[in-house]
Protein backbone atom coordinates (compact mmCIF):
# COMPACT_ATOMS: atom_id res chain seq x y z
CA UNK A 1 -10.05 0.32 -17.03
CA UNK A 2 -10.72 -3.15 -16.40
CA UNK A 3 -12.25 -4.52 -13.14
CA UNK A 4 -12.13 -7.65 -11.07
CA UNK A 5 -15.55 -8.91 -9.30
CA UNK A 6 -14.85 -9.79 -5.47
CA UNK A 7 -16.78 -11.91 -3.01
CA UNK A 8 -16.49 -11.30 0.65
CA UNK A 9 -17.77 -13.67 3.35
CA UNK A 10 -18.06 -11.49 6.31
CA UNK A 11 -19.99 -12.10 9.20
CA UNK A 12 -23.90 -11.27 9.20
CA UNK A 13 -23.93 -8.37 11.28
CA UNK A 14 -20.69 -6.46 10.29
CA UNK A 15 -22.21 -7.19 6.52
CA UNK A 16 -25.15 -5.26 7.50
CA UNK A 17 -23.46 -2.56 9.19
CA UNK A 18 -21.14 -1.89 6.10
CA UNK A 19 -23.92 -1.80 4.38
CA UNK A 20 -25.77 0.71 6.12
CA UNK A 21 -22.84 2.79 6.12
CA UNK A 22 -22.48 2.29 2.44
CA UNK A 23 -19.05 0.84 2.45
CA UNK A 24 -20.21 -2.46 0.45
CA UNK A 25 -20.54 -0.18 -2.89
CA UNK A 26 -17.39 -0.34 -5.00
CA UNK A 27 -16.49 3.41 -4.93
CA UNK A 28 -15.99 2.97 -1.24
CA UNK A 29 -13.80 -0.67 -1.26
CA UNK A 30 -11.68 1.45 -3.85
CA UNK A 31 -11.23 4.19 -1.58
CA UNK A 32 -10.53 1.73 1.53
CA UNK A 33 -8.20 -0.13 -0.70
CA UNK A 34 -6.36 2.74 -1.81
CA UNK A 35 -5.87 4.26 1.23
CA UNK A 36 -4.77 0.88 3.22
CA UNK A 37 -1.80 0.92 -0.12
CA UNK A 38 -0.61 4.55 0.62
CA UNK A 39 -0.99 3.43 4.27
CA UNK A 40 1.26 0.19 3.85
CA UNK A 41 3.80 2.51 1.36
CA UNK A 42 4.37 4.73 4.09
CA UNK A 43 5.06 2.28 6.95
CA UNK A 44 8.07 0.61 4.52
CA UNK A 45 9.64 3.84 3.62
CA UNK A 46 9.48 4.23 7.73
CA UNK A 47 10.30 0.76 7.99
CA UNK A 48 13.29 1.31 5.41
CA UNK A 49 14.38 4.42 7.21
CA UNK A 50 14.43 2.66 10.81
CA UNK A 51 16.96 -0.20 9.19
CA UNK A 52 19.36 3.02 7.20
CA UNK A 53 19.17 4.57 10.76
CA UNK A 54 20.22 1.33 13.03
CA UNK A 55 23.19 1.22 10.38
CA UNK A 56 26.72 1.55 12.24
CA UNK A 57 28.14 2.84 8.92
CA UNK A 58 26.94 5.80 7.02
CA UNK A 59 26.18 4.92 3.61
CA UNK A 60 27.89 6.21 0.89
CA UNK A 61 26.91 8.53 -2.09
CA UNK A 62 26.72 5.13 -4.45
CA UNK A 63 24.62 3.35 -1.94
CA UNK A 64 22.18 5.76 -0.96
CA UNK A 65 21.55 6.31 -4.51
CA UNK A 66 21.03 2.74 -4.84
CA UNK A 67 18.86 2.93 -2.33
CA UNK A 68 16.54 5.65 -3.69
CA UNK A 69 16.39 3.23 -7.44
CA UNK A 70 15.27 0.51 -5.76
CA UNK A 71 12.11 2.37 -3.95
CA UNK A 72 11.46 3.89 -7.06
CA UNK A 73 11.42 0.53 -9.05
CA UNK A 74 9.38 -0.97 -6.50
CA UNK A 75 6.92 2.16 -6.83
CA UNK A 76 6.74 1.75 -10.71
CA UNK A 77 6.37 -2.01 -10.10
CA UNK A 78 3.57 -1.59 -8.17
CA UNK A 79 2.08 1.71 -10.19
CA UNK A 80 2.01 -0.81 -13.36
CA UNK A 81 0.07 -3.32 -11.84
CA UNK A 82 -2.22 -1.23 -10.49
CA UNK A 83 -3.18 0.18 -14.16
């Protein structure tokens, strides 16, 4: 797995009080990061089914199917470039 190094410039005392709460060390940023991408996921596929909902037609078989390829594109899309 390959890794990119980061540098932060972050304010002196929330610095030091990520640090004492040991959320500087890399295991931790991963977790934050991860978590903040699941978050984000979830809040488009809420998004996505606000917009289908507000829709004054229903959508068809064709559509909805449509639909459910392009989320999982986007998901593959974004698996890949994660690996």
């Amino acid at each position: 797995m390959s890794s990119v190094e980061i540098k932060l410039d972050l304010p002196d005392n929330l610095a030091r009080e990520a640090e004492t709460n040991g959320l500087l060390r890399p295991e931790a940023i991963e977790s934050l990061l991860r978590e903040e991408i699941r978050r984000r996921r979830v809040n488009n596929l809420f998004g996505a089914a606000d917009r289908l909902a507000a829709l004054d037609a229903p959508l068809t078989e064709t559509e909805v199917e449509a639909e459910i390829a392009a989320v999982r594109q986007a998901r593959r899309s974004s698996d890949a470039s994660r690996s």
